[in-house]
PDB file of N, CA and C in Angstrom:
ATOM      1  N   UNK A   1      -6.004  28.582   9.527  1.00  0.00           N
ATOM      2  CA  UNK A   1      -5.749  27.539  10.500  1.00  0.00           C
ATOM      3  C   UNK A   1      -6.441  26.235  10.103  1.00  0.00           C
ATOM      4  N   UNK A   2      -7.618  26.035   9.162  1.00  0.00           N
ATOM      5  CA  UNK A   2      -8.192  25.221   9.084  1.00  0.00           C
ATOM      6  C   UNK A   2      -7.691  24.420   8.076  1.00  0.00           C
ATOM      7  N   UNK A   3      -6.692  24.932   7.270  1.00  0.00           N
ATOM      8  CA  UNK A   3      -6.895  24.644   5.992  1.00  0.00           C
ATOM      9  C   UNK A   3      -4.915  24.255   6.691  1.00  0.00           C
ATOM     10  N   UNK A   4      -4.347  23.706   7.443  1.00  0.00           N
ATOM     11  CA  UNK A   4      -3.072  23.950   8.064  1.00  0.00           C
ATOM     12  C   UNK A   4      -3.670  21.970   9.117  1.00  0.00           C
ATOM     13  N   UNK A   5      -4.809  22.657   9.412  1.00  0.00           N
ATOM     14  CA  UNK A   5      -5.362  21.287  10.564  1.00  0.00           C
ATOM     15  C   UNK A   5      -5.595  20.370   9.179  1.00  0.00           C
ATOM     16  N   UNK A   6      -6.255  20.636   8.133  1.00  0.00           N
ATOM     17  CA  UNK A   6      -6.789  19.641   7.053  1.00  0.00           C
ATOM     18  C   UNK A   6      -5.479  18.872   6.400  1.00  0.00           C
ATOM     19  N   UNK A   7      -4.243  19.490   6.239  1.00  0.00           N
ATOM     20  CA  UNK A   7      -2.799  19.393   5.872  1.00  0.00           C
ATOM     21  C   UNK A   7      -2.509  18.118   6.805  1.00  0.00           C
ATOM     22  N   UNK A   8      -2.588  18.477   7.963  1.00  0.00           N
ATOM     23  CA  UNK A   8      -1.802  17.570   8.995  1.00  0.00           C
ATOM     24  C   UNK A   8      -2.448  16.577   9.387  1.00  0.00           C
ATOM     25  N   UNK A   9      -3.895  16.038   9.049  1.00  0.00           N
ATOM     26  CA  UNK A   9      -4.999  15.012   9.160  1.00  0.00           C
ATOM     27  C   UNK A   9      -4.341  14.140   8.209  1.00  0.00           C
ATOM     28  N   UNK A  10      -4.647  15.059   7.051  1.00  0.00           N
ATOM     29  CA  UNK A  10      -3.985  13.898   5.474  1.00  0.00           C
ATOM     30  C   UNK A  10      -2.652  12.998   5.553  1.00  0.00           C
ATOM     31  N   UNK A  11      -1.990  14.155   5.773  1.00  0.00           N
ATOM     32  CA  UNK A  11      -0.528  13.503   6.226  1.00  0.00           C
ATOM     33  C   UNK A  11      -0.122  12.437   7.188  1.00  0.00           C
ATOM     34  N   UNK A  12      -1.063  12.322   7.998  1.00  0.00           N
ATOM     35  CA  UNK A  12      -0.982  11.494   9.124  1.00  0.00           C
ATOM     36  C   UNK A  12      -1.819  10.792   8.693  1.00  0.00           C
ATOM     37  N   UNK A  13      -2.595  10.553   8.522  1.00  0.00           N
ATOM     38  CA  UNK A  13      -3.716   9.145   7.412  1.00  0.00           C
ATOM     39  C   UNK A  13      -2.421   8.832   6.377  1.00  0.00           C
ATOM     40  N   UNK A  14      -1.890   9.406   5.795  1.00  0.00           N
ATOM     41  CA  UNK A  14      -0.916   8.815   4.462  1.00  0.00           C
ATOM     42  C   UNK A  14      -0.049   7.895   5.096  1.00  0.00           C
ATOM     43  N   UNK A  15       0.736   8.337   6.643  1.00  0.00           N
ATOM     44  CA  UNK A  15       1.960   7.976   6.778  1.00  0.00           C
ATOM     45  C   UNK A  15       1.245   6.693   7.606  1.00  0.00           C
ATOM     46  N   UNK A  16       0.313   6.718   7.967  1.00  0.00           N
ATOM     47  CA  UNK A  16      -0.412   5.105   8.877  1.00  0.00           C
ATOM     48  C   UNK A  16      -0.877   4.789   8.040  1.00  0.00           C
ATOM     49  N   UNK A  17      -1.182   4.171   6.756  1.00  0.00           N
ATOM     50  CA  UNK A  17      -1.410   3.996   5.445  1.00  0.00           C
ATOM     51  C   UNK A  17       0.031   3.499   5.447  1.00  0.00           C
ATOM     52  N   UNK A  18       0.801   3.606   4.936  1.00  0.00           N
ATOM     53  CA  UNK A  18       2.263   3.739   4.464  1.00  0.00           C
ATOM     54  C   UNK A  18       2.948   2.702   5.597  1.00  0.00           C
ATOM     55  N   UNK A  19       2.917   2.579   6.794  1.00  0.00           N
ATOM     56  CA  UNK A  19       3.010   1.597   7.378  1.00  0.00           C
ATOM     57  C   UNK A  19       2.621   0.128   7.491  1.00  0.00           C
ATOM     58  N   UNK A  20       0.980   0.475   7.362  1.00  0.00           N
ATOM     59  CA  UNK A  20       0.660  -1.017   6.616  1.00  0.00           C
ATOM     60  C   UNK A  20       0.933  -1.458   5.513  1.00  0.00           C
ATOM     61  N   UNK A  21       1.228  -0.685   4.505  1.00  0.00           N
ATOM     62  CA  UNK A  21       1.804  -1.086   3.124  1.00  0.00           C
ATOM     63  C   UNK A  21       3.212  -1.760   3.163  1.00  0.00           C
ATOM     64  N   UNK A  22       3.822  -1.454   4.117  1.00  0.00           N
ATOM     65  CA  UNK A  22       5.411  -2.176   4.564  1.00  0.00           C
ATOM     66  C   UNK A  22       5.560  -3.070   5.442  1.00  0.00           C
ATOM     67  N   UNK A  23       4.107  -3.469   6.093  1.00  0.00           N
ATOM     68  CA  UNK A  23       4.561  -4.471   7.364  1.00  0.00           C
ATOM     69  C   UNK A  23       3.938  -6.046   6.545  1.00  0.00           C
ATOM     70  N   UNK A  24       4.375  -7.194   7.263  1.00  0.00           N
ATOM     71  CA  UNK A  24       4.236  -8.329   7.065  1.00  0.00           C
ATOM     72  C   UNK A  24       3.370  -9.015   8.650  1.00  0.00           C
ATOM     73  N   UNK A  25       2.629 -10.265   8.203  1.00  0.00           N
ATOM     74  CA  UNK A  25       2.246 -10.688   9.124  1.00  0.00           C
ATOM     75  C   UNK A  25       3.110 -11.570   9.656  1.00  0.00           C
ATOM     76  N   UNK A  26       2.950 -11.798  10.252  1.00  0.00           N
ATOM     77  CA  UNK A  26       3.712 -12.835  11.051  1.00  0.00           C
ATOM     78  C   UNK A  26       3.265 -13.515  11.906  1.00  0.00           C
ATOM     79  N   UNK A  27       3.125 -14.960  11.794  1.00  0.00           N
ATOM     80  CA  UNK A  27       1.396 -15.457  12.525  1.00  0.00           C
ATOM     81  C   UNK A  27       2.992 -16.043  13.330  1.00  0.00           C
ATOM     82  N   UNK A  28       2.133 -16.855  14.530  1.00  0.00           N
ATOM     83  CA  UNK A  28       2.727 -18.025  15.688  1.00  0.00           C
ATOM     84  C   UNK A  28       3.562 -17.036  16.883  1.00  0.00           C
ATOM     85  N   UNK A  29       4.533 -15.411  16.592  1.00  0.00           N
ATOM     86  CA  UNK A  29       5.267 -15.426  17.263  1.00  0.00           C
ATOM     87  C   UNK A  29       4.725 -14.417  18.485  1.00  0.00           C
ATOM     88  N   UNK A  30       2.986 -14.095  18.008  1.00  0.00           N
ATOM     89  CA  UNK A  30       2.787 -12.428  19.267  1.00  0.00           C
ATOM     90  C   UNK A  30       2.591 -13.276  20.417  1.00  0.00           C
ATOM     91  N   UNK A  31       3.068 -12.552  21.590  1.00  0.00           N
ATOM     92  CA  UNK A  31       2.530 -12.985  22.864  1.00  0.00           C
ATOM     93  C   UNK A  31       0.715 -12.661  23.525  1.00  0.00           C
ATOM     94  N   UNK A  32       0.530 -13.861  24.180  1.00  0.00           N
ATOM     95  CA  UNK A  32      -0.577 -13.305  24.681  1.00  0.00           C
ATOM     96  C   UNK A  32      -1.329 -11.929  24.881  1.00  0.00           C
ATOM     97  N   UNK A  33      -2.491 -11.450  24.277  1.00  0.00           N
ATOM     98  CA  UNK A  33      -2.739 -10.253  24.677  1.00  0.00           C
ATOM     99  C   UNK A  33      -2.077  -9.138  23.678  1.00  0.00           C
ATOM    100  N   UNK A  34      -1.430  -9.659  22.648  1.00  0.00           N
ATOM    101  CA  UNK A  34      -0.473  -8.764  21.646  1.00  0.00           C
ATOM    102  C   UNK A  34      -0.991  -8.953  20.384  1.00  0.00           C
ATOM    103  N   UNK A  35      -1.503  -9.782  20.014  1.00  0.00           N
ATOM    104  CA  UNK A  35      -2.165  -9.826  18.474  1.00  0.00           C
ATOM    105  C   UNK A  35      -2.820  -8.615  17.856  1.00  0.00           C
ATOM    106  N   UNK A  36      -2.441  -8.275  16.616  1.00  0.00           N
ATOM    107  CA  UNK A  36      -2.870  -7.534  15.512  1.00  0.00           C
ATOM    108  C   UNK A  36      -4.196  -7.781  14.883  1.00  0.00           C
ATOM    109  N   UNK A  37      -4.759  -8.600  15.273  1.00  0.00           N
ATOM    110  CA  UNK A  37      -6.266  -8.886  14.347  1.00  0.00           C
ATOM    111  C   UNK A  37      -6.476  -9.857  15.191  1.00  0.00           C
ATOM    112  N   UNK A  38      -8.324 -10.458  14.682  1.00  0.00           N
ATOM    113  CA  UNK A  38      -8.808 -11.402  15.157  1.00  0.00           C
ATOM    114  C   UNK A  38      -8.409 -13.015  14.852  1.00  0.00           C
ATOM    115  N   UNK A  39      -8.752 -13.509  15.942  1.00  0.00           N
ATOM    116  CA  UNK A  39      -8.192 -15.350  15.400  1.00  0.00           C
ATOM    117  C   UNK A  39      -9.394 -15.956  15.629  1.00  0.00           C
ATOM    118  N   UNK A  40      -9.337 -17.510  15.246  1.00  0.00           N
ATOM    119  CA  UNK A  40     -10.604 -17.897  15.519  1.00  0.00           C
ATOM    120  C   UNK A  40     -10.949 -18.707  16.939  1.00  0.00           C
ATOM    121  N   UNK A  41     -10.234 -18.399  17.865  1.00  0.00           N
ATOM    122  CA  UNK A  41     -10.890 -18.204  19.240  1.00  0.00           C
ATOM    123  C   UNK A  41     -11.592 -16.871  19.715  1.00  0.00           C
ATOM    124  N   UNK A  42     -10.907 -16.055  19.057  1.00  0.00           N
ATOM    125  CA  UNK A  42     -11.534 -14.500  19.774  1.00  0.00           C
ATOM    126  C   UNK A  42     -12.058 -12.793  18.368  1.00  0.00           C
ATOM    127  N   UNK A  43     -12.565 -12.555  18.500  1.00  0.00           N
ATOM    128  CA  UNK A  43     -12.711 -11.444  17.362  1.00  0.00           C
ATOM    129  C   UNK A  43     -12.193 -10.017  18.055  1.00  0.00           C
ATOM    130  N   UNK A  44     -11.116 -10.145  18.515  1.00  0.00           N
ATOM    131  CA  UNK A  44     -10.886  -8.656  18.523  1.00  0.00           C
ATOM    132  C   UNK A  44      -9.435  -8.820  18.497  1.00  0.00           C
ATOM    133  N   UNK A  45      -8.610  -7.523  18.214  1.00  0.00           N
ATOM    134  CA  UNK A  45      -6.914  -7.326  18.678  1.00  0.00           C
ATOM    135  C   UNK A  45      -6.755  -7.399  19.741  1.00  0.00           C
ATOM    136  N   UNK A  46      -5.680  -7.918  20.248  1.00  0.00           N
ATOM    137  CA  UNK A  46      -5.367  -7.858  21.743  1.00  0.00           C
ATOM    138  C   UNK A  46      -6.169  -9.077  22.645  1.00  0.00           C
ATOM    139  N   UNK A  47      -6.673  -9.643  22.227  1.00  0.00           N
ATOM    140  CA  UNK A  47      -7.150 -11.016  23.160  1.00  0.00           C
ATOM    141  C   UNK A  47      -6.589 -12.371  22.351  1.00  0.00           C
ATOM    142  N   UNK A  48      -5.368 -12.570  22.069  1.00  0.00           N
ATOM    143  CA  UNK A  48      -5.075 -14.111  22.010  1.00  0.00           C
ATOM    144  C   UNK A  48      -4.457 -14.377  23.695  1.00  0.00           C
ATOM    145  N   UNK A  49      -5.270 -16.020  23.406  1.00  0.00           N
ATOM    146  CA  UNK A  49      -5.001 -16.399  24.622  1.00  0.00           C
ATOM    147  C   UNK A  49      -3.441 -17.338  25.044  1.00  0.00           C
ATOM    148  N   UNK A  50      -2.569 -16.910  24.530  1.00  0.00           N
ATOM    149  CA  UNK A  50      -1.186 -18.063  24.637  1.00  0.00           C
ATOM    150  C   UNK A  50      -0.621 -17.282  24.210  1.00  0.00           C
ATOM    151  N   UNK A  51       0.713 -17.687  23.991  1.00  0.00           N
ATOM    152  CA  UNK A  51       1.663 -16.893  24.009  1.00  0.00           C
ATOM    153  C   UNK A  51       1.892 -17.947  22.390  1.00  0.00           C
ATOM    154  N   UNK A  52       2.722 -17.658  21.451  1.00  0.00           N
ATOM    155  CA  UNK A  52       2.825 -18.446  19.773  1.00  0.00           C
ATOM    156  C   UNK A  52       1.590 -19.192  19.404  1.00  0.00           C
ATOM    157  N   UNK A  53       0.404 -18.736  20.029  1.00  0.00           N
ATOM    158  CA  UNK A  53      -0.842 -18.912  19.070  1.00  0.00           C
ATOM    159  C   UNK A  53      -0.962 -19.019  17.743  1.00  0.00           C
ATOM    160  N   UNK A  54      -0.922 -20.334  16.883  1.00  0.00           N
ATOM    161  CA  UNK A  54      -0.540 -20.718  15.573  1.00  0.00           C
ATOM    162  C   UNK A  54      -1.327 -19.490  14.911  1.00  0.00           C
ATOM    163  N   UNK A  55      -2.828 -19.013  14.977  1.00  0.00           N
ATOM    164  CA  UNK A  55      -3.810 -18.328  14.107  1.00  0.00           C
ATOM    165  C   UNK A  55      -3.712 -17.067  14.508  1.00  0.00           C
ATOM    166  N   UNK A  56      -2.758 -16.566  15.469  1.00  0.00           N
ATOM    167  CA  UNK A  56      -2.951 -15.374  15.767  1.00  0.00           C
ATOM    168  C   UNK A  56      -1.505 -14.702  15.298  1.00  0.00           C
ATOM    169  N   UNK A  57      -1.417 -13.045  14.941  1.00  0.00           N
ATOM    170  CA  UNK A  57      -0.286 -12.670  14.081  1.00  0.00           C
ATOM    171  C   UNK A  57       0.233 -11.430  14.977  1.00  0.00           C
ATOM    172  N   UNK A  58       0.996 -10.722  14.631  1.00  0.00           N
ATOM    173  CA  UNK A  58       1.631  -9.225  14.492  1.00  0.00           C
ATOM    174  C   UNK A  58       2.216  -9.099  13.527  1.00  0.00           C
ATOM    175  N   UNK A  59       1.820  -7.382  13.380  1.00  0.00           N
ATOM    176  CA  UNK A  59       2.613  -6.804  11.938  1.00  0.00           C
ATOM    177  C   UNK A  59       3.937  -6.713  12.679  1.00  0.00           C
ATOM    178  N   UNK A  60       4.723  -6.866  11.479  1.00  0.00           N
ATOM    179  CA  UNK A  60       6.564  -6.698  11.821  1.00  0.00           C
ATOM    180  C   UNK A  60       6.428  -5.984  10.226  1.00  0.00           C
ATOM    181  N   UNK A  61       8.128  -4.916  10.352  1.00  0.00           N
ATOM    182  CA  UNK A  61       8.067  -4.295   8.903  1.00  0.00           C
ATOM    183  C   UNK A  61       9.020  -5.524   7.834  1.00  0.00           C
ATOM    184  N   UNK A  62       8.626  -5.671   6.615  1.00  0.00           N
ATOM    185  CA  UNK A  62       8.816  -6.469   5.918  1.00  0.00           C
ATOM    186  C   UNK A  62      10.037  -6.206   5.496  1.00  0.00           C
ATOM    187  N   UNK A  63      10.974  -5.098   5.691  1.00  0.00           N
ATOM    188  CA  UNK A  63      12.331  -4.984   5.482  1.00  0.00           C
ATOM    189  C   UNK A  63      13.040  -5.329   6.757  1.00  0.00           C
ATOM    190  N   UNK A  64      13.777  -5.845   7.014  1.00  0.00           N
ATOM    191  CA  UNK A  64      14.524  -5.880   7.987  1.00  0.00           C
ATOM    192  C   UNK A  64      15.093  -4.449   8.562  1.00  0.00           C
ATOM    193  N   UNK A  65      14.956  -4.499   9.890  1.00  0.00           N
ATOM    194  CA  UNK A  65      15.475  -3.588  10.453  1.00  0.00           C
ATOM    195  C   UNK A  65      17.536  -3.581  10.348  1.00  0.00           C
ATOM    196  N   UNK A  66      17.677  -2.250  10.520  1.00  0.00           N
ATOM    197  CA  UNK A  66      18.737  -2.219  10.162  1.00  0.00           C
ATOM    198  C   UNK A  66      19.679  -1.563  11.593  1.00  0.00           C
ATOM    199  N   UNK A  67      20.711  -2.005  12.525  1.00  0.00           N
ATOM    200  CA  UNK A  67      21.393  -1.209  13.300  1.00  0.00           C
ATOM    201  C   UNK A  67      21.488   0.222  13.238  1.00  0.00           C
ATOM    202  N   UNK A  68      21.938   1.124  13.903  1.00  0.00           N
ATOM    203  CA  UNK A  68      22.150   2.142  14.001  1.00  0.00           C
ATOM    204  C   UNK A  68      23.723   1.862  13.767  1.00  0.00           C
ATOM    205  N   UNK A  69      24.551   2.837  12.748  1.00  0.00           N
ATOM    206  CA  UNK A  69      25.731   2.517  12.751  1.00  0.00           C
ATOM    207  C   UNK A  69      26.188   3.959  13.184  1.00  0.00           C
ATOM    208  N   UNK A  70      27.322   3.720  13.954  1.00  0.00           N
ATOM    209  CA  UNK A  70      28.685   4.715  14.636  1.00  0.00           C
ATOM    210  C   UNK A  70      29.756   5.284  13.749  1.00  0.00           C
ATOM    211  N   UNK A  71      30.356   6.186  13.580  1.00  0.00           N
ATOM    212  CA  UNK A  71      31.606   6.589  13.069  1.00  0.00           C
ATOM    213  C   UNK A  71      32.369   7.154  14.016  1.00  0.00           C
TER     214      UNK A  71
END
């Protein structure tokens, strides 16, 4: 069992790993209270104060998202 829990730790560190490796910043567009990192009004995630705060960002994935297509 332990060696099953150690499997599924790694894997899940790889794949949140693997996410930041694909996302882009994107400064001006998070809303208030939504930022990804610190700006230089505030040092933590989640406290910009405005809504398109020039210094403050969110990750978006750097490929474009793609529709779901129908047949």
């Amino acid at each position: 069992m332990k060696h099953k829990t150690s499997k599924i730790v790694i894997t899940s560190v790889l794949l949140s790993l693997s996410h930041y490796a694909a996302a882009e910043d994107c400064f001006g567009i998070a809303l208030a209270g939504e930022n990804d990192c610190a700006t230089s009004l505030n040092s933590c995630a989640g406290h910009s104060l405005e809504d398109a705060q020039a210094d403050a960002y969110i990750d978006l994935p750097s490929q474009p998202l793609k529709p779901p297509t129908t047949t």
